[in-house]
PDB file of N, CA and C in Angstrom:
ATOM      1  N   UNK A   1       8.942  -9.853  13.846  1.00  0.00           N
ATOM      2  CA  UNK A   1       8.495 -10.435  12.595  1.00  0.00           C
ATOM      3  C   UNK A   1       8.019  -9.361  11.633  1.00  0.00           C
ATOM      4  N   UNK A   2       7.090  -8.921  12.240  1.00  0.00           N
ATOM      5  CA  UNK A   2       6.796  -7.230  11.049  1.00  0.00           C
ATOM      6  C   UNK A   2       8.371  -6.581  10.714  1.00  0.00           C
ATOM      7  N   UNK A   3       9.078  -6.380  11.285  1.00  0.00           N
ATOM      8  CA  UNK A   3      10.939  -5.696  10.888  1.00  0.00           C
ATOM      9  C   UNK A   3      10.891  -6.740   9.364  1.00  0.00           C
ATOM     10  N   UNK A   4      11.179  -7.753  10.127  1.00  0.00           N
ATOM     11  CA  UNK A   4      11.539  -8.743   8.539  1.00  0.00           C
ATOM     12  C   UNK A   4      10.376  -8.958   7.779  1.00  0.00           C
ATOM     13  N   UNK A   5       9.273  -8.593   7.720  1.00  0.00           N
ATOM     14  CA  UNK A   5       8.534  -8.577   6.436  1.00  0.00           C
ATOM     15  C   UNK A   5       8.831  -7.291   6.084  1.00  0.00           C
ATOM     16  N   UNK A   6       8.887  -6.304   6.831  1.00  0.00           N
ATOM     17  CA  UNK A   6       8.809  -5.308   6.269  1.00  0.00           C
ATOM     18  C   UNK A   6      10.239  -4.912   5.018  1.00  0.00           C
ATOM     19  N   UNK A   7      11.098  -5.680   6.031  1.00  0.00           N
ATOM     20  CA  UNK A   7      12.723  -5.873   5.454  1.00  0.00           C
ATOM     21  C   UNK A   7      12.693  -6.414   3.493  1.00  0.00           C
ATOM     22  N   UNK A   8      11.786  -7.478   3.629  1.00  0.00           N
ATOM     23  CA  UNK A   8      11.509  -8.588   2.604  1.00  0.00           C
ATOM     24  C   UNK A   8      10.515  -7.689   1.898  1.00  0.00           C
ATOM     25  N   UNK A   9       9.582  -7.221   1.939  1.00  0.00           N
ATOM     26  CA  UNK A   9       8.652  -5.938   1.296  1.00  0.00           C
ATOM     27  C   UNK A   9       9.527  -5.393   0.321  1.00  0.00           C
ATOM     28  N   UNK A  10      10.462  -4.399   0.991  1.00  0.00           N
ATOM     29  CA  UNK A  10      11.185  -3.439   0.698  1.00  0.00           C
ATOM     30  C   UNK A  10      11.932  -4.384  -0.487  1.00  0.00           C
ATOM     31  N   UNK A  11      12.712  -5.090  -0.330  1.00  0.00           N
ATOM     32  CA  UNK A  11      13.801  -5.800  -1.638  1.00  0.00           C
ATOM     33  C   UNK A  11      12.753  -6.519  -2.219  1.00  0.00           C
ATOM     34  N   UNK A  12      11.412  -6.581  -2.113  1.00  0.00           N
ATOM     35  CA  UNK A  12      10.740  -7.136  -3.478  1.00  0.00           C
ATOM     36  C   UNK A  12      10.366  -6.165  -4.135  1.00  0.00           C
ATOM     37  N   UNK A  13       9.742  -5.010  -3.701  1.00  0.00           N
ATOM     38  CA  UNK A  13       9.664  -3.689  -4.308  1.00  0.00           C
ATOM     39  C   UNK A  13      10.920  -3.270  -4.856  1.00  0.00           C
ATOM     40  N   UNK A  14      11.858  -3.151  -4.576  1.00  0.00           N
ATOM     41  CA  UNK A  14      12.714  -2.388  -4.740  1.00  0.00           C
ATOM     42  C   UNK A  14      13.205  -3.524  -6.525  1.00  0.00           C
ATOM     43  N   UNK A  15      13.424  -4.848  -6.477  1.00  0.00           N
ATOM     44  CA  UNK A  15      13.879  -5.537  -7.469  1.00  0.00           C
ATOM     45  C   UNK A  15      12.537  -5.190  -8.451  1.00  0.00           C
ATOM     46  N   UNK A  16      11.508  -5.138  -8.126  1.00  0.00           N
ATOM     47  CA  UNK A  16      10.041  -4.516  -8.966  1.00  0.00           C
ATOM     48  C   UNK A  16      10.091  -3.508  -9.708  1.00  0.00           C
ATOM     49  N   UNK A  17      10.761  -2.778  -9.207  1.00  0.00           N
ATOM     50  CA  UNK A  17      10.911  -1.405  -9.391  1.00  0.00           C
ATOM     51  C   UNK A  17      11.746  -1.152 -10.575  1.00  0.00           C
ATOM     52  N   UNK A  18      12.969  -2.249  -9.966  1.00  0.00           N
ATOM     53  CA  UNK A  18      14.206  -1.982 -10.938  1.00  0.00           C
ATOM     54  C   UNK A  18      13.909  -2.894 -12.126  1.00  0.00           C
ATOM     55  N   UNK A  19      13.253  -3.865 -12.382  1.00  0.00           N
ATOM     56  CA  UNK A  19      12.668  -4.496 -13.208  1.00  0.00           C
ATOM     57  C   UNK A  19      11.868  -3.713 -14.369  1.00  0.00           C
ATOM     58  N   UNK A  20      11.176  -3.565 -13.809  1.00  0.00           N
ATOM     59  CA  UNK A  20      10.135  -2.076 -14.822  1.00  0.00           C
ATOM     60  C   UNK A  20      10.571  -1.171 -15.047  1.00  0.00           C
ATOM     61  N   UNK A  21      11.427  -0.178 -14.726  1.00  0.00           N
ATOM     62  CA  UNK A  21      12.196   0.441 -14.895  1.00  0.00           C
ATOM     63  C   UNK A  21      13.004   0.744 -16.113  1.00  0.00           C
ATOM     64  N   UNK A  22      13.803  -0.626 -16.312  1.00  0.00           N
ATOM     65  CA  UNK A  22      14.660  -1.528 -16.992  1.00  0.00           C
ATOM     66  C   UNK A  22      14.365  -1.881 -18.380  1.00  0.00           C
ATOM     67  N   UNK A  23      13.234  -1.634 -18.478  1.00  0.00           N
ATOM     68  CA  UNK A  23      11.876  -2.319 -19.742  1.00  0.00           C
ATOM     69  C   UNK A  23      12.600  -1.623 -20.660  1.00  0.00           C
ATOM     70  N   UNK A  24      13.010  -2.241 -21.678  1.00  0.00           N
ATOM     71  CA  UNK A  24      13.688  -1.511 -23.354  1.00  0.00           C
ATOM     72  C   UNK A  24      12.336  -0.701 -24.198  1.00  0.00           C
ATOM     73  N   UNK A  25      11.641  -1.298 -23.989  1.00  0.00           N
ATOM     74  CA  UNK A  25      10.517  -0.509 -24.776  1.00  0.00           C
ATOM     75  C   UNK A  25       9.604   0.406 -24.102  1.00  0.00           C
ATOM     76  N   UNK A  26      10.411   1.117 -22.961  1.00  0.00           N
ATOM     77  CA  UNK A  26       9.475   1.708 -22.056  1.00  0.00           C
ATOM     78  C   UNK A  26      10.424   3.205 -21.938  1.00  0.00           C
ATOM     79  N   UNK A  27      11.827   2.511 -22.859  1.00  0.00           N
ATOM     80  CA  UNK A  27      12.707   4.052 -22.694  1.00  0.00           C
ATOM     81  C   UNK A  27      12.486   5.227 -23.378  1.00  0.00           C
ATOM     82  N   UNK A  28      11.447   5.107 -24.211  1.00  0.00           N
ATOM     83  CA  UNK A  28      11.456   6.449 -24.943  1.00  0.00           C
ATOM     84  C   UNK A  28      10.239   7.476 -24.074  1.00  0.00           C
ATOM     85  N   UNK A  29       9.479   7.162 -23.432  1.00  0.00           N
ATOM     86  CA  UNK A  29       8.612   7.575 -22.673  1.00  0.00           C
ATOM     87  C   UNK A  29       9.491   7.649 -21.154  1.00  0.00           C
ATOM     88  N   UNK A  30       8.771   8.334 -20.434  1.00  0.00           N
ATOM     89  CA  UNK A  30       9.407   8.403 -19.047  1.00  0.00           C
ATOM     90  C   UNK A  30       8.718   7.104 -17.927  1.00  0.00           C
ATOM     91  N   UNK A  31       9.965   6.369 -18.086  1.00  0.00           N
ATOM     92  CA  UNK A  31      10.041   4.540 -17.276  1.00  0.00           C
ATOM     93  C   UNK A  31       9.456   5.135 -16.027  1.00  0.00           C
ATOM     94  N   UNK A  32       9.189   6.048 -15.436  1.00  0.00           N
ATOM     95  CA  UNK A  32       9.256   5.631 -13.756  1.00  0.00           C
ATOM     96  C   UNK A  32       7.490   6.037 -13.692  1.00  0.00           C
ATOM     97  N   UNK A  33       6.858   6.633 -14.530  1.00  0.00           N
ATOM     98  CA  UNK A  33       5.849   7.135 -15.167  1.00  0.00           C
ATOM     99  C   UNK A  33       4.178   5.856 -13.902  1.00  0.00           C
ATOM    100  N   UNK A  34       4.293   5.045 -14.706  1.00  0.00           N
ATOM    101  CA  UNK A  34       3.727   3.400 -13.862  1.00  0.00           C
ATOM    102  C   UNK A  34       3.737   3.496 -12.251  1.00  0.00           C
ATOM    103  N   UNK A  35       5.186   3.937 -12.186  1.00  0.00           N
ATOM    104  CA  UNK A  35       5.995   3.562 -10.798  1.00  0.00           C
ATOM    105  C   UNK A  35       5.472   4.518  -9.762  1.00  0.00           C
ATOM    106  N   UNK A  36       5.293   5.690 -10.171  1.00  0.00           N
ATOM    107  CA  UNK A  36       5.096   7.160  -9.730  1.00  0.00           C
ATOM    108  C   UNK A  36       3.643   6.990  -9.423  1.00  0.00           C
ATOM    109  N   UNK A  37       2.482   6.410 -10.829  1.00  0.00           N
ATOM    110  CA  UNK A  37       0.915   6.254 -10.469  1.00  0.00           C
ATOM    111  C   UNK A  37       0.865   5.070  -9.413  1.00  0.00           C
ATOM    112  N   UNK A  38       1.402   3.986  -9.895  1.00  0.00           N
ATOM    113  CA  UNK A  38       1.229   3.115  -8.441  1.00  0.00           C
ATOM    114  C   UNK A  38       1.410   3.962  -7.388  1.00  0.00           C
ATOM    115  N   UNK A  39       2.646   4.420  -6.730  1.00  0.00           N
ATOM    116  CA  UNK A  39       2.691   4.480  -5.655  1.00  0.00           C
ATOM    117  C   UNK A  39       2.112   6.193  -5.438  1.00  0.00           C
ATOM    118  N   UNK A  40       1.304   5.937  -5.862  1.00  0.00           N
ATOM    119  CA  UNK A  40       0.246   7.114  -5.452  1.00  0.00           C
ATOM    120  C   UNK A  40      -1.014   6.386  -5.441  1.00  0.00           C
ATOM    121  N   UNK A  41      -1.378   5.380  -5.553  1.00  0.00           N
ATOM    122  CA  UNK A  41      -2.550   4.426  -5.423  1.00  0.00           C
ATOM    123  C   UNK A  41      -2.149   3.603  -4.519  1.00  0.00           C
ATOM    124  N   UNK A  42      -1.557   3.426  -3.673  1.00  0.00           N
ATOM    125  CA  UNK A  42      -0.866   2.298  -2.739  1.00  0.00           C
ATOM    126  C   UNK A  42      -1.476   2.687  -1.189  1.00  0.00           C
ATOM    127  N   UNK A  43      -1.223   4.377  -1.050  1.00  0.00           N
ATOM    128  CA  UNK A  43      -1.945   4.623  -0.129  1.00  0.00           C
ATOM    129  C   UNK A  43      -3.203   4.587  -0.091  1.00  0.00           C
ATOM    130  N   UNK A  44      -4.209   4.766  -0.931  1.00  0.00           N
ATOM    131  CA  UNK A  44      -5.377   4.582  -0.888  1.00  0.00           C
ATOM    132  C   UNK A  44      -6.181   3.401  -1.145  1.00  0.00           C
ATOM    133  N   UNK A  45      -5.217   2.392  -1.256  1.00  0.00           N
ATOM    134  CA  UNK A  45      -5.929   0.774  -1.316  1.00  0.00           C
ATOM    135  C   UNK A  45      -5.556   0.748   0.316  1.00  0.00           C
ATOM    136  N   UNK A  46      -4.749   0.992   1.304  1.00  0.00           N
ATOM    137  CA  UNK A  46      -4.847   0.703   2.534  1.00  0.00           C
ATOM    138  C   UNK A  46      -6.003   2.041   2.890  1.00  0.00           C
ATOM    139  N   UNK A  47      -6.122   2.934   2.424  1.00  0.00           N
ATOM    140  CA  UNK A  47      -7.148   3.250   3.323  1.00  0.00           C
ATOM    141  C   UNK A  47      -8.257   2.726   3.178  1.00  0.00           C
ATOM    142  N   UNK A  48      -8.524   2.259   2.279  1.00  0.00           N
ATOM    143  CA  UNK A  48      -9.712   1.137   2.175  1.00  0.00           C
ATOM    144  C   UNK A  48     -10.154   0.256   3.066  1.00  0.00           C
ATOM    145  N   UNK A  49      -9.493  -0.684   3.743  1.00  0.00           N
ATOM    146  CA  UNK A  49      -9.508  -1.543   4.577  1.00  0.00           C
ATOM    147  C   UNK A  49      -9.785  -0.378   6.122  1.00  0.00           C
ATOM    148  N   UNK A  50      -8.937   0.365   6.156  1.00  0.00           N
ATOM    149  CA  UNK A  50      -9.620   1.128   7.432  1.00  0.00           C
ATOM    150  C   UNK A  50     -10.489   1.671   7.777  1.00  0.00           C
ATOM    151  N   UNK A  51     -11.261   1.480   6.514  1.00  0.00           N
ATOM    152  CA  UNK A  51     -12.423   2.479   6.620  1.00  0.00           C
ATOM    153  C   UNK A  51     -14.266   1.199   6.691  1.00  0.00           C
ATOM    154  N   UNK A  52     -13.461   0.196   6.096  1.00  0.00           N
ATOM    155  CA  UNK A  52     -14.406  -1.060   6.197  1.00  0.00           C
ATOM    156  C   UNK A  52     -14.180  -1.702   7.906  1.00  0.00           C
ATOM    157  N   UNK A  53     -13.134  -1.851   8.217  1.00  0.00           N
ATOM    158  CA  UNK A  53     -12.744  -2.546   9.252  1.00  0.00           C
ATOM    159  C   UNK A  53     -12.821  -1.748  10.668  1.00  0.00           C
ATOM    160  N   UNK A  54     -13.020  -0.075  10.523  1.00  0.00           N
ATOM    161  CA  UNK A  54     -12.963   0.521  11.946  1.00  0.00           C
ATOM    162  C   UNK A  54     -14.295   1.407  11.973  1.00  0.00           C
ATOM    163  N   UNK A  55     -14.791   0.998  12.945  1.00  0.00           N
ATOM    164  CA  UNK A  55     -16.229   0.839  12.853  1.00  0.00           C
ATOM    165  C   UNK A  55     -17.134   1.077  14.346  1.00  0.00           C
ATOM    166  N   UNK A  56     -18.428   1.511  14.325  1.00  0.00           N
ATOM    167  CA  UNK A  56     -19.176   1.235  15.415  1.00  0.00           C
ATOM    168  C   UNK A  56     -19.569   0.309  15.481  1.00  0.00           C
ATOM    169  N   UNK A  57     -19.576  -0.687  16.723  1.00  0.00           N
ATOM    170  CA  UNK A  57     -19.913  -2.069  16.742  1.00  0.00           C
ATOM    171  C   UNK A  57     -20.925  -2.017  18.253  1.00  0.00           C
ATOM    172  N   UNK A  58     -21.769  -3.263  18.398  1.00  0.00           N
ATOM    173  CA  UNK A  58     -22.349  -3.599  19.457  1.00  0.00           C
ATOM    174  C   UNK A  58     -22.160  -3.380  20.589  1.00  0.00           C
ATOM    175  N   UNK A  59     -20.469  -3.547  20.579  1.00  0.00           N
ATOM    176  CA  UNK A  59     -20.127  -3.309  21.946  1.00  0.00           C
ATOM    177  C   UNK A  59     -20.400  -2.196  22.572  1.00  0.00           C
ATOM    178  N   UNK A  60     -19.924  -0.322  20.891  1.00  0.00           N
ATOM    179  CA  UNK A  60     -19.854   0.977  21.144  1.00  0.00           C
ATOM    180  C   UNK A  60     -21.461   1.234  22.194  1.00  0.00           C
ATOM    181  N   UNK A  61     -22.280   0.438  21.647  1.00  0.00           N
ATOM    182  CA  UNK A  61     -23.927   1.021  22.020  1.00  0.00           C
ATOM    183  C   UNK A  61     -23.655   0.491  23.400  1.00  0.00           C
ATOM    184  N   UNK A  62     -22.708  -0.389  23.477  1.00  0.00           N
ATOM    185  CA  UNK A  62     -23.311  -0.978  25.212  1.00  0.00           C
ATOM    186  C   UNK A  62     -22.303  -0.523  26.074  1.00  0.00           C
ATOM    187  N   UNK A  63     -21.452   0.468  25.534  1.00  0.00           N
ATOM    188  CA  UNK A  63     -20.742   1.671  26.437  1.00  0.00           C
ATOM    189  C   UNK A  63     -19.431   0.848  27.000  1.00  0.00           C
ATOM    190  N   UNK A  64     -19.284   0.012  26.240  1.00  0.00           N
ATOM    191  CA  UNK A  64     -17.571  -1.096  26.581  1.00  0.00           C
ATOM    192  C   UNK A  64     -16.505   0.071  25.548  1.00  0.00           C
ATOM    193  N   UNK A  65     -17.048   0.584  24.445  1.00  0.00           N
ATOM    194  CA  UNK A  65     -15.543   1.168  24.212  1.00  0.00           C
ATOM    195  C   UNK A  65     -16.227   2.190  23.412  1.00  0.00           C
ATOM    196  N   UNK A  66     -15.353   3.471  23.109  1.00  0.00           N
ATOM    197  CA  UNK A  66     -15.613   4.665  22.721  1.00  0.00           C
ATOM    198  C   UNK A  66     -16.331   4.560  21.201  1.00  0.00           C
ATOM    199  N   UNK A  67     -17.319   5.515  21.036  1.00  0.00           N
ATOM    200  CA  UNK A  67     -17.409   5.645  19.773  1.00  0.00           C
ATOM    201  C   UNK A  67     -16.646   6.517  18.790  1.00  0.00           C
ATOM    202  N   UNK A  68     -16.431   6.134  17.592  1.00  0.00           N
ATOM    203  CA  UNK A  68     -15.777   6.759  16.837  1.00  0.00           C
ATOM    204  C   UNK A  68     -16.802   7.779  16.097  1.00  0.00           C
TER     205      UNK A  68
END
């Protein structure tokens, strides 16, 4: 199931892409410009979540699993 989201990800990005891209009033400036800052912000909205979500917990103090 992750293959085919990931599959379905990819061709919504990818039609996204080519969409904006495409923009008539975006040709005199460099179109991919948007495309280029997003996906340089894409990685760092997931590191977000890893950094909220992986964690020392109750368990670490009571010696059930390693601390980080």
């Amino acid at each position: 199931m992750s293959g085919t989201g990931a599959g379905i990800g990819t061709i919504i990005a990818s039609r996204l892409i080519g969409y904006d891209s495409d923009l008539p009033h975006l040709a005199a400036s460099g179109s991919f410009d948007r495309i280029i800052v997003v996906a340089g912000i894409v990685p760092f909205m997931g590191m977000l979540p890893v950094l909220f979500l992986v964690r020392n917990t109750e368990a670490t103090h009571r010696g059930l699993v390693r601390p980080i």
